[in-house]
Each structure stands twice: as C-alpha cells, then as structure tokens.
N, C-alpha and C. Protein backbone atom coordinates (compact mmCIF):
# COMPACT_ATOMS: atom_id res chain seq x y z
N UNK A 1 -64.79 -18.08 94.28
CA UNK A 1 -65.52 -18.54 95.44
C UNK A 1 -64.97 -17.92 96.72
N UNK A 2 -63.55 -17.86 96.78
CA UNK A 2 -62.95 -17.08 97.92
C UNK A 2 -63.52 -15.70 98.39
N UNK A 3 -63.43 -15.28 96.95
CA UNK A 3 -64.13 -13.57 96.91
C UNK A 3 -65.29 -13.28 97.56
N UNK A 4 -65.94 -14.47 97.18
CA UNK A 4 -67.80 -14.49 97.63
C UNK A 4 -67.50 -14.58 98.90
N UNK A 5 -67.11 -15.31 99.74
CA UNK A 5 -67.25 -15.99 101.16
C UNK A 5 -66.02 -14.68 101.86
N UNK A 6 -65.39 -14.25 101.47
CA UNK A 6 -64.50 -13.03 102.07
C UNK A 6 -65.58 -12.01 102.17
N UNK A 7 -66.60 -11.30 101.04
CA UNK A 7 -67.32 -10.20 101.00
C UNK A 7 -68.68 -11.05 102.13
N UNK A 8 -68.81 -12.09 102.08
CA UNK A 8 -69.91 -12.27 103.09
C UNK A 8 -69.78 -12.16 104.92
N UNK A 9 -68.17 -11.98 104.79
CA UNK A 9 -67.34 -12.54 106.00
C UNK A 9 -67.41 -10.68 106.46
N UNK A 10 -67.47 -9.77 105.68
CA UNK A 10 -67.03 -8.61 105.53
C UNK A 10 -68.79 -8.03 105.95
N UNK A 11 -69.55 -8.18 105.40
CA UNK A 11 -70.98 -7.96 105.56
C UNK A 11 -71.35 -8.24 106.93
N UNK A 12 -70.78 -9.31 107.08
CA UNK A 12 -71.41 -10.14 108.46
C UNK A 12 -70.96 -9.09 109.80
N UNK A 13 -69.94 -8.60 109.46
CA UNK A 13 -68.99 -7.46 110.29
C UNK A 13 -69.74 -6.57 110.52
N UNK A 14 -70.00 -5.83 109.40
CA UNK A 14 -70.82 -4.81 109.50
C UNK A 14 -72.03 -4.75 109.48
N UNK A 15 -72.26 -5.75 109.76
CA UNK A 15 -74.14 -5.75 110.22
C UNK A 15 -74.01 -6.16 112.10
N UNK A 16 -73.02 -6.74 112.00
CA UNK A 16 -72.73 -6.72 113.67
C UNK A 16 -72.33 -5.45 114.33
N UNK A 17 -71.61 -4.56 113.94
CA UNK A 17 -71.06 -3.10 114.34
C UNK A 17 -72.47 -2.28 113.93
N UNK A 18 -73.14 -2.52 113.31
CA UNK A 18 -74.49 -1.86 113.27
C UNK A 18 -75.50 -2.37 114.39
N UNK A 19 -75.53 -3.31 114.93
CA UNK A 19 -76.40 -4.12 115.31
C UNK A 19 -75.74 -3.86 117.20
N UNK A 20 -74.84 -3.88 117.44
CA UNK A 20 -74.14 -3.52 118.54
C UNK A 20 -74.40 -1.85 118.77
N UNK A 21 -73.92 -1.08 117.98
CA UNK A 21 -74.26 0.09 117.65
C UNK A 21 -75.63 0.51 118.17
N UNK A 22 -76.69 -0.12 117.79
CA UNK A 22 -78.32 0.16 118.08
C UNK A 22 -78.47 -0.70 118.92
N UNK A 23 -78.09 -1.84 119.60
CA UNK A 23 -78.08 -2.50 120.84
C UNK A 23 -77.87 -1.39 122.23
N UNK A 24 -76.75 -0.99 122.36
CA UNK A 24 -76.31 0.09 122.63
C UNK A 24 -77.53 1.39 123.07
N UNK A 25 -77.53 2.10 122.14
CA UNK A 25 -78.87 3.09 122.15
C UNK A 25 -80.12 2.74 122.48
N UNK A 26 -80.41 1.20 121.92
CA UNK A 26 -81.96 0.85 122.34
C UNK A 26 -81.61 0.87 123.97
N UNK A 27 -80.78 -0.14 124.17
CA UNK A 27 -80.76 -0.22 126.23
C UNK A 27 -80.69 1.27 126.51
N UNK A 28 -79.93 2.31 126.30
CA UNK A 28 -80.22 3.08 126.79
C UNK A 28 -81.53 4.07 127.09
N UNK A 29 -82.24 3.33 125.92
CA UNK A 29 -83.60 4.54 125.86
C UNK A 29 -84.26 3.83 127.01
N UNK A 30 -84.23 2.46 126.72
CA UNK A 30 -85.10 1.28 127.72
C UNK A 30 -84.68 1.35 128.69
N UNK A 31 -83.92 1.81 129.30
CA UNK A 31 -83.73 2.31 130.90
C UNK A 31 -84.43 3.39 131.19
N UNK A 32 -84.91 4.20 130.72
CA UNK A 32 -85.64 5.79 130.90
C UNK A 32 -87.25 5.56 130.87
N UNK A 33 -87.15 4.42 129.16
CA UNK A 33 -88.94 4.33 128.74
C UNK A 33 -89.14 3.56 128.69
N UNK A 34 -90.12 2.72 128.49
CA UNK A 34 -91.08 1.54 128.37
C UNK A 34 -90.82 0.88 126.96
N UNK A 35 -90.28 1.92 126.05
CA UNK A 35 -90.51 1.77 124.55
C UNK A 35 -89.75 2.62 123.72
N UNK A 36 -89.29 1.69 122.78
CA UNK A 36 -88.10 2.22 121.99
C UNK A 36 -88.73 2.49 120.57
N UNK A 37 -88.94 3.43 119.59
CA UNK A 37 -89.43 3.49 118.09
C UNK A 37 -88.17 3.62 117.63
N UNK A 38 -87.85 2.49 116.29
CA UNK A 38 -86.84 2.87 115.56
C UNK A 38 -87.54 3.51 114.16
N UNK A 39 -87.22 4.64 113.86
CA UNK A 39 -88.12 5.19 112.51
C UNK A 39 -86.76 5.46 111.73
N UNK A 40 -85.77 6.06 112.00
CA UNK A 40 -84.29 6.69 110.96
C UNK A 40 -84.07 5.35 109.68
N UNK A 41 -83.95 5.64 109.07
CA UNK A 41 -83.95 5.03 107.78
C UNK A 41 -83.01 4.01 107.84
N UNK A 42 -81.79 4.53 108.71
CA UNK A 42 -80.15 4.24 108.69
C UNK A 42 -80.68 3.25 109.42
N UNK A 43 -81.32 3.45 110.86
CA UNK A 43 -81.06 2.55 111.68
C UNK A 43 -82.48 0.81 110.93
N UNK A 44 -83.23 1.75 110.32
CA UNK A 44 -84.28 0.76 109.93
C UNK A 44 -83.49 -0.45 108.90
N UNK A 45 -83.04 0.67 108.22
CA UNK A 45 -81.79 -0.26 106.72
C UNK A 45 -80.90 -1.61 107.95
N UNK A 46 -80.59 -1.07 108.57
CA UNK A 46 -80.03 -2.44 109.64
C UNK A 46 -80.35 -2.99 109.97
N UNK A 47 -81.44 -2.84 110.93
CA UNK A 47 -82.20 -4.15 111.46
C UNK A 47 -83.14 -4.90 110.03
N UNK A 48 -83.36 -4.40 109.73
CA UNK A 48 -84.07 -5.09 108.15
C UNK A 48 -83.07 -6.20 107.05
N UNK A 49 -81.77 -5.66 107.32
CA UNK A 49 -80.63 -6.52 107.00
C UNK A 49 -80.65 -8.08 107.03
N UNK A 50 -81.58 -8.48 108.36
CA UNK A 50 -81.16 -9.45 108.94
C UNK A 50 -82.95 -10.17 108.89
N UNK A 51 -82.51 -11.47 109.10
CA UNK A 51 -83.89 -11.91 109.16
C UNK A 51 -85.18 -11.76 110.31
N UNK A 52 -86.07 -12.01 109.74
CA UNK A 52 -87.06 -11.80 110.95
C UNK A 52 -86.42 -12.97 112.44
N UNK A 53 -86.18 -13.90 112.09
CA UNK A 53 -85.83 -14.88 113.33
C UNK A 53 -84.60 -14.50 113.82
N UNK A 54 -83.75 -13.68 113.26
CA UNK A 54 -82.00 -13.12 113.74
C UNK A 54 -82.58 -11.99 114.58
N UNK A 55 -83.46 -10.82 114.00
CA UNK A 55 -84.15 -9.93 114.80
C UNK A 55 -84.46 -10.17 116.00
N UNK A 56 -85.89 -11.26 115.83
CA UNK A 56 -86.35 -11.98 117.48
C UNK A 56 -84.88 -12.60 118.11
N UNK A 57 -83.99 -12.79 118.33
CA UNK A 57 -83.28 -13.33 119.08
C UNK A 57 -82.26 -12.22 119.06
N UNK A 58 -81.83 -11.42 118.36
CA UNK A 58 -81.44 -10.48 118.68
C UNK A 58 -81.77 -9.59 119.74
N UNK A 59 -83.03 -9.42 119.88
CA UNK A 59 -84.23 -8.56 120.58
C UNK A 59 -84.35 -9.97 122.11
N UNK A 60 -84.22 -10.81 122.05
CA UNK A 60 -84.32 -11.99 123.45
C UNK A 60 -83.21 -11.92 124.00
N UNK A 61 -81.80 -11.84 123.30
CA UNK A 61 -80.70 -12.04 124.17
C UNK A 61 -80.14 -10.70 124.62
N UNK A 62 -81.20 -9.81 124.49
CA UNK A 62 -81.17 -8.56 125.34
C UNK A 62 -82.47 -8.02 126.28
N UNK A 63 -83.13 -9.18 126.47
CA UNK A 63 -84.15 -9.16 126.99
C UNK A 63 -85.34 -8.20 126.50
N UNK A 64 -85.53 -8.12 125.55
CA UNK A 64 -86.30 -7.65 124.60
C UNK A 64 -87.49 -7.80 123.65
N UNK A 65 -88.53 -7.25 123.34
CA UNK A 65 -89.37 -7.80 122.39
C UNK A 65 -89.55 -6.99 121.66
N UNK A 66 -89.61 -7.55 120.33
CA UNK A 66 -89.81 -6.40 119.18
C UNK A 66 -90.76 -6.88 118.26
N UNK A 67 -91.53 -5.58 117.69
CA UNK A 67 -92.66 -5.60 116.98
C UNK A 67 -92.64 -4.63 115.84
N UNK A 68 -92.79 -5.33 114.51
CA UNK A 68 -92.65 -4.30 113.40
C UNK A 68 -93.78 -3.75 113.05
N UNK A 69 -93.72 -2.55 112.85
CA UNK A 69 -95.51 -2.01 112.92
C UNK A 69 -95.31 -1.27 111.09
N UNK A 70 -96.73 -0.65 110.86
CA UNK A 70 -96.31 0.22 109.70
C UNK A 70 -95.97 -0.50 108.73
N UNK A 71 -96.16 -1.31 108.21
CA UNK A 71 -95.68 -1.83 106.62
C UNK A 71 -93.78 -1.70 106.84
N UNK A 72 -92.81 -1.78 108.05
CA UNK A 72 -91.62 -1.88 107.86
C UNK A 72 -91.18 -0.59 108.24
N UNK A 73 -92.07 0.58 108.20
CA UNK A 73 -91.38 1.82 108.53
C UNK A 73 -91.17 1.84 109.85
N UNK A 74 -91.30 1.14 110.81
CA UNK A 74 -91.13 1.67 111.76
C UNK A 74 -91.30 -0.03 112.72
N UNK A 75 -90.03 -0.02 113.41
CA UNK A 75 -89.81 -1.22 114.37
C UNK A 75 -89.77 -0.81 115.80
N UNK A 76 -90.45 -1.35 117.19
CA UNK A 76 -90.24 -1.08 118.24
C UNK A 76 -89.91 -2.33 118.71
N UNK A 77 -89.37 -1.71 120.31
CA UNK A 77 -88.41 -2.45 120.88
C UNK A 77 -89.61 -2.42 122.27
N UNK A 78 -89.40 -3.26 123.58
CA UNK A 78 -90.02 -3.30 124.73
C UNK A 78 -88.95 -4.29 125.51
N UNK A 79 -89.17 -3.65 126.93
CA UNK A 79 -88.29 -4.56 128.15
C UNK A 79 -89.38 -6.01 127.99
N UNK A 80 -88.94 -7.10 127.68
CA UNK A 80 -89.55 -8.30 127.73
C UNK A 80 -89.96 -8.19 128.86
N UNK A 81 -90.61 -8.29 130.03
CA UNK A 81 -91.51 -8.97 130.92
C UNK A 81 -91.16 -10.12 131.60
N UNK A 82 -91.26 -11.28 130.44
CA UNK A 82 -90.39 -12.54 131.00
C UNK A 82 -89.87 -13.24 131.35
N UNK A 83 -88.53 -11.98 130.41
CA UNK A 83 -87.33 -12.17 130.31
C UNK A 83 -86.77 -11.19 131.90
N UNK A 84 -86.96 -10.04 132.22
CA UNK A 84 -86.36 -9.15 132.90
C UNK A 84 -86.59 -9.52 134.75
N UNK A 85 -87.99 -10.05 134.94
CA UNK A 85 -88.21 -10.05 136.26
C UNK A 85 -86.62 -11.30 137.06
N UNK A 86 -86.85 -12.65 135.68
CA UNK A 86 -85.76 -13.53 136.22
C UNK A 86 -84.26 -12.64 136.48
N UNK A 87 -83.67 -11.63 135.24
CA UNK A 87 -82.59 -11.06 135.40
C UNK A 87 -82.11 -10.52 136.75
N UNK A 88 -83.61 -9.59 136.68
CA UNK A 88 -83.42 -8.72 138.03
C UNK A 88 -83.50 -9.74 139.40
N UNK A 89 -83.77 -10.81 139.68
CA UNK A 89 -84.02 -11.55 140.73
C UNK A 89 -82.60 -11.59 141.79
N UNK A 90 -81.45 -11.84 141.02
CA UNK A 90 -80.68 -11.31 141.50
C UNK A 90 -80.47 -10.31 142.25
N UNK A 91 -80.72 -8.92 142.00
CA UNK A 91 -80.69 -7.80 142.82
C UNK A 91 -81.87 -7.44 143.93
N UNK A 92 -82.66 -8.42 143.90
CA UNK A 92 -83.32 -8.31 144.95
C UNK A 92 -83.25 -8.94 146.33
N UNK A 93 -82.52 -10.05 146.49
CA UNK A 93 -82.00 -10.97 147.38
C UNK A 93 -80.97 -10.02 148.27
C-alpha cells in the first residue's frame, strides 16, 4: 500500500512540472495572441492527464478559458474576459 501511495505521490509531481511547464508557455503566447492551440502530442499527453474539472480550474486560476476541440487532438487556451478586466483594474488607477 506504501508503494501505491509513494508512485501516486511521484505522478502527482510530474504532472505538476508538466503543468507549470505549459502554464509558463501558454502565458507567454497569451501576451502576444488572443489564442493559444495546444496540438504536440507531449504537451496534449499532459493536459489530458488530468481531469476535465482539474483542467477548467487549472485554465481559471490563470485567468483562462479552455476549450477542447477535435475529438481531443487539439486543446485551446483564451485570456478569460471575466477573469482579466478585474486583474488589470489595478493598473489602471
């Protein structure tokens, strides 16, 4: 039982260093574009890792919305709307 809950403890790691990893790259594209396509297999195999509801909140607590298009091949990302005008409110004062 140790074994099990050590290798899940170990997974959980590396779906976070993946997930930080493409956190990372998505903000950067989303500063330039409107819209992020994830199509690379690598990066698809990751976010697919995780559940649809870990995704959406993954994608909110970066002010984000994401939409899986394509039967799974292909996930996009968008600056939430919502979420971004409150962020930025700050820098406008």
């Amino acid at each position: 039982m140790l074994a099990r809950t050590g290798q899940l403890s170990i997974n959980q790691m590396r779906r976070n260093n993946e997930l930080s990893g493409l956190a990372e790259k998505i903000a950067a594209r989303l500063a330039l574009k409107s819209e992020v396509f994830i199509i690379h297999p690598a990066e698809l195999r990751a976010l697919r890792s995780v559940t649809d509801e870990e995704l959406r909140s993954f994608a909110a607590r970066n002010g984000w919305r994401v939409v899986r298009r394509l039967g799974g091949r292909q996930i996009e990302f968008y600056n939430d709307a919502g979420v971004r005008p409150a962020a930025a409110s700050g820098f406008l004062r």
